[in-house]
N, C-alpha and C. Protein backbone atom coordinates (compact mmCIF):
# COMPACT_ATOMS: atom_id res chain seq x y z
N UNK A 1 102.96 94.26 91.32
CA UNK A 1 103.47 95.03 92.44
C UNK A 1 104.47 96.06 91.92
N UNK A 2 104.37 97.04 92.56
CA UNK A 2 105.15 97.95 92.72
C UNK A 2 106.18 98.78 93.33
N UNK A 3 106.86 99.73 93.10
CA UNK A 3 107.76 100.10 94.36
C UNK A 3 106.79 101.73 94.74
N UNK A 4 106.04 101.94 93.83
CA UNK A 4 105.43 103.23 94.42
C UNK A 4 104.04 103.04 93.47
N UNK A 5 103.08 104.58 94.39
CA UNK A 5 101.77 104.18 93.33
C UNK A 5 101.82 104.59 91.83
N UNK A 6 103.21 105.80 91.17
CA UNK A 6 103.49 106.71 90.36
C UNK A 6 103.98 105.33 89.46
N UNK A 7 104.37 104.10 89.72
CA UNK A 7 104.81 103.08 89.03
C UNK A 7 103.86 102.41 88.86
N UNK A 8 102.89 102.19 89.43
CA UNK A 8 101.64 101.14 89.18
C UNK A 8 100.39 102.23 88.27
N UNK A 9 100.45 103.51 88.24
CA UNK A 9 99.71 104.17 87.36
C UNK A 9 99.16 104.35 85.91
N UNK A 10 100.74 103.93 85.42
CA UNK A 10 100.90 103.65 83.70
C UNK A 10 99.27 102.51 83.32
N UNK A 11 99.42 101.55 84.69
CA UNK A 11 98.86 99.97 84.40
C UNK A 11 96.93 99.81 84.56
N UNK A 12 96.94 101.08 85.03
CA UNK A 12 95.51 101.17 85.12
C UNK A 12 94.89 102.61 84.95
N UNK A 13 93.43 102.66 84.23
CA UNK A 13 92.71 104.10 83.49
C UNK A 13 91.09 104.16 84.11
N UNK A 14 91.31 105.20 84.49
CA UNK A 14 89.85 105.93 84.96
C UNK A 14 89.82 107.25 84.98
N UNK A 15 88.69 107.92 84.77
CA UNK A 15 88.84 109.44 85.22
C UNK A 15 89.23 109.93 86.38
N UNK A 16 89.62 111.54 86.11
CA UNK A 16 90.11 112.13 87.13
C UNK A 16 89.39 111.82 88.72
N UNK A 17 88.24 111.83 88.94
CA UNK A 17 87.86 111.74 89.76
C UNK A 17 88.10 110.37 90.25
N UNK A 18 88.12 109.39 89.86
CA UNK A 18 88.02 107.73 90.27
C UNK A 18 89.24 107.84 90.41
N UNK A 19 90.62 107.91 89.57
CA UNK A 19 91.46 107.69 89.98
C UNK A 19 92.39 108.72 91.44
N UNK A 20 91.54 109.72 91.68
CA UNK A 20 91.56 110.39 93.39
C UNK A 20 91.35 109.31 93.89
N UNK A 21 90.44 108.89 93.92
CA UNK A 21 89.59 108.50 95.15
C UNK A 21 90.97 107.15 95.30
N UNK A 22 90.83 106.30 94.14
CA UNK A 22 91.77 105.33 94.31
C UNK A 22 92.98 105.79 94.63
N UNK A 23 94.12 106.60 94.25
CA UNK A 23 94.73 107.10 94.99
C UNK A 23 94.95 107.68 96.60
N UNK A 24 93.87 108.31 96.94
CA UNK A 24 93.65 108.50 98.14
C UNK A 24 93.79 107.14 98.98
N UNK A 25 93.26 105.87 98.71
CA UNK A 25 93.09 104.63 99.11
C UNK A 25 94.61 104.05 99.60
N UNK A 26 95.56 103.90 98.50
CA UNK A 26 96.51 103.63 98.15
C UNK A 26 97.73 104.58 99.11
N UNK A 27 97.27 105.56 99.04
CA UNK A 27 98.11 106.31 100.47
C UNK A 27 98.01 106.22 101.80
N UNK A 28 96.52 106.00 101.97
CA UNK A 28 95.82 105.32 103.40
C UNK A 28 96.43 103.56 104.09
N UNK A 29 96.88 103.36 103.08
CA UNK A 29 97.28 101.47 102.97
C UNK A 29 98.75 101.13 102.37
N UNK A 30 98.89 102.03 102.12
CA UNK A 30 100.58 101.67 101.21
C UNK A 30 101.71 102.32 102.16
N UNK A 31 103.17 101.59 101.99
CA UNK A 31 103.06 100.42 101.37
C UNK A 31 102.18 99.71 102.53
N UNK A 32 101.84 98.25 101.93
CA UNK A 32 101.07 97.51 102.78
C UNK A 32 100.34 96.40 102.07
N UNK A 33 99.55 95.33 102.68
CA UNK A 33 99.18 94.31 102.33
C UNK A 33 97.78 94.58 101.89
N UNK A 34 97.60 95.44 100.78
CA UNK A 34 96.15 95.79 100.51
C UNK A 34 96.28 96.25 98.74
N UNK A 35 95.51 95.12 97.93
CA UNK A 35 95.55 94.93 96.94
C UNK A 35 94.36 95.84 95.90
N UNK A 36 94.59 96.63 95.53
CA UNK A 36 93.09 97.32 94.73
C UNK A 36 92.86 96.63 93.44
N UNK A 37 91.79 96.19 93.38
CA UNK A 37 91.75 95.66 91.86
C UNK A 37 90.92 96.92 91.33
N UNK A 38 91.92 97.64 90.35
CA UNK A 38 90.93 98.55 88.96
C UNK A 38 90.96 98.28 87.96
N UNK A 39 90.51 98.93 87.00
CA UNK A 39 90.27 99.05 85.49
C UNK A 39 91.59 98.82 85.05
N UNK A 40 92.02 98.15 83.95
CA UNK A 40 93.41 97.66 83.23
C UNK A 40 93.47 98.81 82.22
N UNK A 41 94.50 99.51 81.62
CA UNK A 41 94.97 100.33 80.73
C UNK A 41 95.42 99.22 79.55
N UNK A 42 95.59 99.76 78.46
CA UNK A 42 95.76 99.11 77.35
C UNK A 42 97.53 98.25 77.91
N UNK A 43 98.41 99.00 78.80
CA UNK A 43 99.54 98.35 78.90
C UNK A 43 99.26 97.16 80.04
N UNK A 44 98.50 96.70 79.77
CA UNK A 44 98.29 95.39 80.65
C UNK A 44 98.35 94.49 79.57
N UNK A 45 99.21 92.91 79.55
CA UNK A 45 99.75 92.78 78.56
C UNK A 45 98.30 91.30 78.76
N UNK A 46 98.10 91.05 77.66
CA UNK A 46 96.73 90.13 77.55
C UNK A 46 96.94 88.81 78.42
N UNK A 47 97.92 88.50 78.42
CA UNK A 47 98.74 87.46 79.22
C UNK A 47 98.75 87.09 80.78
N UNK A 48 98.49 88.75 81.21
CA UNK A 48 98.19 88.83 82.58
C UNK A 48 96.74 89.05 82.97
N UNK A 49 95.81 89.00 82.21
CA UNK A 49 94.55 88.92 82.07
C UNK A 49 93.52 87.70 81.08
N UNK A 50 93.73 86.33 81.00
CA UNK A 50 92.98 85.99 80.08
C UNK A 50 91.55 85.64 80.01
N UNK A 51 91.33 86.07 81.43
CA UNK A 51 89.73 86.30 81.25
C UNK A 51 89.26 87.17 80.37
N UNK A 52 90.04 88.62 80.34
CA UNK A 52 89.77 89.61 79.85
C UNK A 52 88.58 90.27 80.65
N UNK A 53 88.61 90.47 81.92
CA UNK A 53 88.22 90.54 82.68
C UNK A 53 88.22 92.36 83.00
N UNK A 54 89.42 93.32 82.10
CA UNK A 54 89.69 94.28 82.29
C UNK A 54 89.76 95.11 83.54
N UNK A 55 90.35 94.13 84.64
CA UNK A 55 91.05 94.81 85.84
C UNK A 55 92.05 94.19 85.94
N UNK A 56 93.17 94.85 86.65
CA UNK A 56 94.10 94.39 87.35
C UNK A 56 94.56 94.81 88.73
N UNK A 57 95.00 93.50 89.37
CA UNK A 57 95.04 94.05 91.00
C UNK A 57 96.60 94.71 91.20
N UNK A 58 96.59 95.50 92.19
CA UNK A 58 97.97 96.40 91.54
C UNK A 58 98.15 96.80 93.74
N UNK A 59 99.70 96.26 93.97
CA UNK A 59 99.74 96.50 95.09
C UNK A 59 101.26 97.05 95.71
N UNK A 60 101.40 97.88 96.58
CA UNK A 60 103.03 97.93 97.05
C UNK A 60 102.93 97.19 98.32
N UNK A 61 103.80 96.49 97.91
CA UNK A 61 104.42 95.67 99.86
C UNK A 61 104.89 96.53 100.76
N UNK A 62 105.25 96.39 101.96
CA UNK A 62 105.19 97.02 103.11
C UNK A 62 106.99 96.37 102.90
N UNK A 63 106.87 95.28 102.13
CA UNK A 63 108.37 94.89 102.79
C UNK A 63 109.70 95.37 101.77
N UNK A 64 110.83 95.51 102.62
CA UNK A 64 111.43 96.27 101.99
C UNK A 64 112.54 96.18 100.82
N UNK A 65 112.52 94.93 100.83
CA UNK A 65 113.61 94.16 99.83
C UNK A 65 112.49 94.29 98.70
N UNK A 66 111.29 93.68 98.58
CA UNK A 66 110.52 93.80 96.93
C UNK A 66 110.42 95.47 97.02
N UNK A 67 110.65 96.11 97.95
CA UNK A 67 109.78 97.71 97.22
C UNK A 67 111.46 98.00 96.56
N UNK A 68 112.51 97.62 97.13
CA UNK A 68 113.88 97.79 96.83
C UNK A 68 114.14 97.33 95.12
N UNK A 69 113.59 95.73 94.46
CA UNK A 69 114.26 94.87 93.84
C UNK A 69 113.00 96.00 93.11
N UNK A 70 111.37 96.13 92.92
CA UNK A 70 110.39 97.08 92.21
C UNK A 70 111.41 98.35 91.68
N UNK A 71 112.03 98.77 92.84
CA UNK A 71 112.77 100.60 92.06
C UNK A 71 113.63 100.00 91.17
N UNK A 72 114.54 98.83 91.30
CA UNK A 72 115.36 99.09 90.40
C UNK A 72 114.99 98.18 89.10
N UNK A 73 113.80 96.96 88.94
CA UNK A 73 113.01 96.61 87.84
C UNK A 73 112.12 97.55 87.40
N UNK A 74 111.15 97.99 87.99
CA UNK A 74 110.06 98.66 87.65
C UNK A 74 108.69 98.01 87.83
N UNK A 75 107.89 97.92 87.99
CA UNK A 75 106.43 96.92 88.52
C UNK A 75 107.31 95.39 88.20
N UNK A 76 106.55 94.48 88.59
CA UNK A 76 106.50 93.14 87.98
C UNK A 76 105.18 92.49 88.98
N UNK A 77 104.64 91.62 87.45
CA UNK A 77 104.03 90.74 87.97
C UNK A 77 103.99 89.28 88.89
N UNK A 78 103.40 89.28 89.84
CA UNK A 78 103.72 88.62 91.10
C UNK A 78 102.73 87.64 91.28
N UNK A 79 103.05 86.94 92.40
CA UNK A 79 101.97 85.51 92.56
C UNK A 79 102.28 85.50 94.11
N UNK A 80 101.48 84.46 94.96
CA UNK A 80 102.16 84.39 96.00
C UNK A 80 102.82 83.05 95.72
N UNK A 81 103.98 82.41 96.99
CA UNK A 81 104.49 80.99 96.63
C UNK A 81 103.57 80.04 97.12
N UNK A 82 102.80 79.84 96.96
CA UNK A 82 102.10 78.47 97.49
C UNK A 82 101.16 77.80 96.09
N UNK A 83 100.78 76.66 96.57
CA UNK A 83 100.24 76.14 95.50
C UNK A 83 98.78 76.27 96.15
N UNK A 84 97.72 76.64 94.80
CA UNK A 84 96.37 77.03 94.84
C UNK A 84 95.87 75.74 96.09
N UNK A 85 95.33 76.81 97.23
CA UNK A 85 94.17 75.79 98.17
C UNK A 85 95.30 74.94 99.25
N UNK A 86 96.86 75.71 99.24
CA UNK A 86 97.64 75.36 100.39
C UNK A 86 97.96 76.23 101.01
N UNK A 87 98.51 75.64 102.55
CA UNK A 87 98.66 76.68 102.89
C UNK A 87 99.91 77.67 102.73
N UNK A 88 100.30 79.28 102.97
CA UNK A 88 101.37 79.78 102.70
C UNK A 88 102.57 79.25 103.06
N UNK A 89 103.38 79.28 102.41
CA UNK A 89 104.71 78.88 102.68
C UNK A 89 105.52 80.50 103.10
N UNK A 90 106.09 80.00 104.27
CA UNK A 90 106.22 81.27 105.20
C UNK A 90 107.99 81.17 105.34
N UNK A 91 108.97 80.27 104.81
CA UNK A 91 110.49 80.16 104.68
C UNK A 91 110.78 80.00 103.85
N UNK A 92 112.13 80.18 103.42
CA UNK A 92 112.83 80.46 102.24
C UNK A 92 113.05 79.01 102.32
N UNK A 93 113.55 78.06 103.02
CA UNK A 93 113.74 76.50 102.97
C UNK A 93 112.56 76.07 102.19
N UNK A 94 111.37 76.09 102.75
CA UNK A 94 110.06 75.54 102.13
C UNK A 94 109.66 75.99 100.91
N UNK A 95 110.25 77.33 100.55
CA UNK A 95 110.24 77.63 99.42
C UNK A 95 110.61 76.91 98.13
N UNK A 96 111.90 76.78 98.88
CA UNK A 96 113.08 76.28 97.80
C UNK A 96 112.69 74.63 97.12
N UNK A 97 111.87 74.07 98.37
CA UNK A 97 111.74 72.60 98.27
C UNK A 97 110.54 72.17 97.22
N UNK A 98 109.86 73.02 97.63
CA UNK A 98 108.28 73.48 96.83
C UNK A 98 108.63 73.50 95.21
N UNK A 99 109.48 74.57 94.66
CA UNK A 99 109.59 75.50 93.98
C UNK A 99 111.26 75.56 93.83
N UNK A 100 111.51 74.28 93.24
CA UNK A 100 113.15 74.01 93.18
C UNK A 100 113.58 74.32 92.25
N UNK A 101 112.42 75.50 91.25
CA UNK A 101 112.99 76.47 89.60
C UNK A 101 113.10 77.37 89.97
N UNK A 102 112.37 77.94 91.10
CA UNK A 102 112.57 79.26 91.64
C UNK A 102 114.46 80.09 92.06
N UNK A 103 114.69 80.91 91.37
CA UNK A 103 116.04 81.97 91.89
C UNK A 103 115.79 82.00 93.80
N UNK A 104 116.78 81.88 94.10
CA UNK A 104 116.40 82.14 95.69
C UNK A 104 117.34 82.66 95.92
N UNK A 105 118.12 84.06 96.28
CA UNK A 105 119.12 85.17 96.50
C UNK A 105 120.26 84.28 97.93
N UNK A 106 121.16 83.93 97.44
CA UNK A 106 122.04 83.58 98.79
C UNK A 106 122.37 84.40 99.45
N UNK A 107 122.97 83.18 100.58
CA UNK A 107 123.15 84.16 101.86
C UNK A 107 124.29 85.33 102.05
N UNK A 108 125.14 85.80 100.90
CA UNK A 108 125.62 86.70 100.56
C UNK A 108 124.79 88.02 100.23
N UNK A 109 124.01 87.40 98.83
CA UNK A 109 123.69 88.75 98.54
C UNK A 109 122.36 89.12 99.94
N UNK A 110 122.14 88.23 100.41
CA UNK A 110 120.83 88.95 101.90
C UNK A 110 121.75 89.71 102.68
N UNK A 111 122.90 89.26 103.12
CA UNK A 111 123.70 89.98 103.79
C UNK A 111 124.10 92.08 103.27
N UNK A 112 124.53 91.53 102.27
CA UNK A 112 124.97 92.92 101.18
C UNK A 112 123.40 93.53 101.01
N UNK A 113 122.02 93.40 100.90
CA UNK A 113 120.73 93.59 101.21
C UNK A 113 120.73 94.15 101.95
N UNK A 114 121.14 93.55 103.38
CA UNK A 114 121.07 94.05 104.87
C UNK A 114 121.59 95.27 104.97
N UNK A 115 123.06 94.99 104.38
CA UNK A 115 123.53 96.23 104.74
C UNK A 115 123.70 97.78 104.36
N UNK A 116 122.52 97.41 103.08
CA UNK A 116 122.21 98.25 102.18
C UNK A 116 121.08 98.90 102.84
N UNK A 117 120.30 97.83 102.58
CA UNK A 117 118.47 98.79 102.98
C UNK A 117 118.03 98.65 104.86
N UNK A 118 119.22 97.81 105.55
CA UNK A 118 119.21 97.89 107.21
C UNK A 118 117.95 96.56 107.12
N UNK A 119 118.13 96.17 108.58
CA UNK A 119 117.66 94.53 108.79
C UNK A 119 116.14 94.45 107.98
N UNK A 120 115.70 92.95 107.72
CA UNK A 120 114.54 92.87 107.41
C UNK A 120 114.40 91.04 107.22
N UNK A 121 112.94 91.29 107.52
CA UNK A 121 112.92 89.58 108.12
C UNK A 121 113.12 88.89 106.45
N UNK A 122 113.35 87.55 106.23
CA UNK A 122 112.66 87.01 105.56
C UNK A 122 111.95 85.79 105.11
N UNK A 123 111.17 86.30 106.04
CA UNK A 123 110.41 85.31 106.45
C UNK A 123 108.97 86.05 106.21
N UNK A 124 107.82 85.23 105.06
CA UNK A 124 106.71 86.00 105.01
C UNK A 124 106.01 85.65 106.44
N UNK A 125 104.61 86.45 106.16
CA UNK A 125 104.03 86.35 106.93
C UNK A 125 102.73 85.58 107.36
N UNK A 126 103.13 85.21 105.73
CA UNK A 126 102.18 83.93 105.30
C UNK A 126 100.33 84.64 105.57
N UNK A 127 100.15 85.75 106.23
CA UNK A 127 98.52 86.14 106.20
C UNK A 127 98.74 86.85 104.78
N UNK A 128 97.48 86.62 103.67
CA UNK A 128 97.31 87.17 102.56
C UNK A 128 96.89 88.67 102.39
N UNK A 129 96.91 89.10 101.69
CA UNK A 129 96.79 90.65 101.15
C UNK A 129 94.89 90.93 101.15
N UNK A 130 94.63 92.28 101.66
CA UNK A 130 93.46 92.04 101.32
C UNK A 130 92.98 92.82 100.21
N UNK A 131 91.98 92.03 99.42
CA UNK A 131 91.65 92.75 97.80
C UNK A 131 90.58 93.22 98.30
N UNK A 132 90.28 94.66 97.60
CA UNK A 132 89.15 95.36 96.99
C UNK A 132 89.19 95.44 95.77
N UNK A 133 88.27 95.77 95.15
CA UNK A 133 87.91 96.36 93.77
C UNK A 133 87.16 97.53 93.28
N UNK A 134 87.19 98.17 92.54
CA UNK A 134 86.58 99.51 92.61
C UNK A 134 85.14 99.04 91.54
N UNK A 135 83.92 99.12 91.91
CA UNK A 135 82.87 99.05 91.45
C UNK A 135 82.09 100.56 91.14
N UNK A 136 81.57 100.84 90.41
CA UNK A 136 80.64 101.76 90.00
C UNK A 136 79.99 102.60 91.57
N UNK A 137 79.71 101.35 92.14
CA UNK A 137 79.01 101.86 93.44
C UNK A 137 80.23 101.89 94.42
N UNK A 138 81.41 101.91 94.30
CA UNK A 138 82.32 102.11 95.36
C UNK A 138 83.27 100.95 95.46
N UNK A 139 83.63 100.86 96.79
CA UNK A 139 84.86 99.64 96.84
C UNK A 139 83.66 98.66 97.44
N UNK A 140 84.73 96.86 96.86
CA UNK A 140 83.78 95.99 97.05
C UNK A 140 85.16 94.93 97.57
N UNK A 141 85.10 94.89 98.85
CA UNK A 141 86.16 93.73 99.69
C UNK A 141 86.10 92.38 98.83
N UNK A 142 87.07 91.76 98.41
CA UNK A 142 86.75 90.68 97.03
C UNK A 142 87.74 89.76 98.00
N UNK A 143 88.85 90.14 99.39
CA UNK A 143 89.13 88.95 100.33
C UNK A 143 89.87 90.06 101.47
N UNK A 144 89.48 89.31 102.19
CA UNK A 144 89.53 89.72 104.01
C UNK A 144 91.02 89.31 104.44
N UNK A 145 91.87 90.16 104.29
CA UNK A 145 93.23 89.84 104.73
C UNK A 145 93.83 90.19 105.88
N UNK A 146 94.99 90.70 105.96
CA UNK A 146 95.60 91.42 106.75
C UNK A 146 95.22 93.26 106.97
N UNK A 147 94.84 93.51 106.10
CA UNK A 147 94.22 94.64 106.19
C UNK A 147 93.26 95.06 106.51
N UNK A 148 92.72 95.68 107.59
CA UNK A 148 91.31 95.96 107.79
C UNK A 148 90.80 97.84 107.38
N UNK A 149 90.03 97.74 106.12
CA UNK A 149 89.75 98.81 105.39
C UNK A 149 88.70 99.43 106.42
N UNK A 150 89.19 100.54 107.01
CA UNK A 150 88.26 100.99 108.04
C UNK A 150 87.16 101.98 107.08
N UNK A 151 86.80 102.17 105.61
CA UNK A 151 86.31 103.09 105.59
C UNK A 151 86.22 103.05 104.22
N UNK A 152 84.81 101.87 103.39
CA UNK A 152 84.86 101.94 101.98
C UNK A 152 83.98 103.77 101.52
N UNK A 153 85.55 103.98 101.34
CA UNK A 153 84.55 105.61 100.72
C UNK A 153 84.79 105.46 99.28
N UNK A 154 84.27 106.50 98.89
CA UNK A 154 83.94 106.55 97.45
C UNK A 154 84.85 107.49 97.19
């Protein structure tokens, strides 16, 4: 994830034309819950790929604290919190209980957050992101999320 698409660019390579089109995509949906999986650039570190599978899914959130914590890291690689085949964990309590290695920001610094970037829930929303992928023949829906892609163009 990212805080913009000019930050998630370094991380993935196609020609001029493919990377329009994917761009174009990415402005239509961003920020937002819509994940593109493309082609990986050599700075995709092998670690985050060991299929070797040579894509990576590359997304900006809609929400405003990660596009906030993205500007001042720079991308990072992300997961959601739940454990594979459960369901989302949608509070910072359930989080914490789950996932008791996890950093969890107190209720100070959310406050100083607040009053920085103005209110914001936090509380996910627990519906998942929806992936495409860019195929030869166009985009290919790889999961049906929150996003509804009105328009696989090429």
């Amino acid at each position: 994830m990212g805080a913009s698409w000019d930050d998630l660019q370094p991380y993935i390579h196609g020609d001029g034309a493919a990377v329009t089109t994917w761009q174009r995509m990415a402005a239509r949906y961003w920020p937002g819950a819509l994940t593109l999986v493309l082609p990986a650039s050599e700075r995709v570190p092998v670690a985050m790929n060991p299929l070797q599978t040579g894509t990576v899914g590359i997304r900006v959130p809609a929400h405003p604290l990660a596009r906030h914590l993205q500007a001042q890291t720079g991308p990072l690689a992300t997961t959601s919190v739940n454990r594979s085949g459960q369901p989302a964990l949608k509070e910072m309590t359930a989080i914490a209980t789950q996932f008791p290695e996890l950093l969890i920001l107190s209720a100070a610094a959310i406050a100083d957050l607040k009053a920085t970037l103005g209110e914001f829930s936090m509380q996910a929303s627990g519906v998942p992101s929806t992936v495409i992928a860019w195929r030869e023949s166009g985009w290919e829906v790889l999961r049906q999320g929150s996003v509804q892609v009105e328009k696989m163009e090429n």
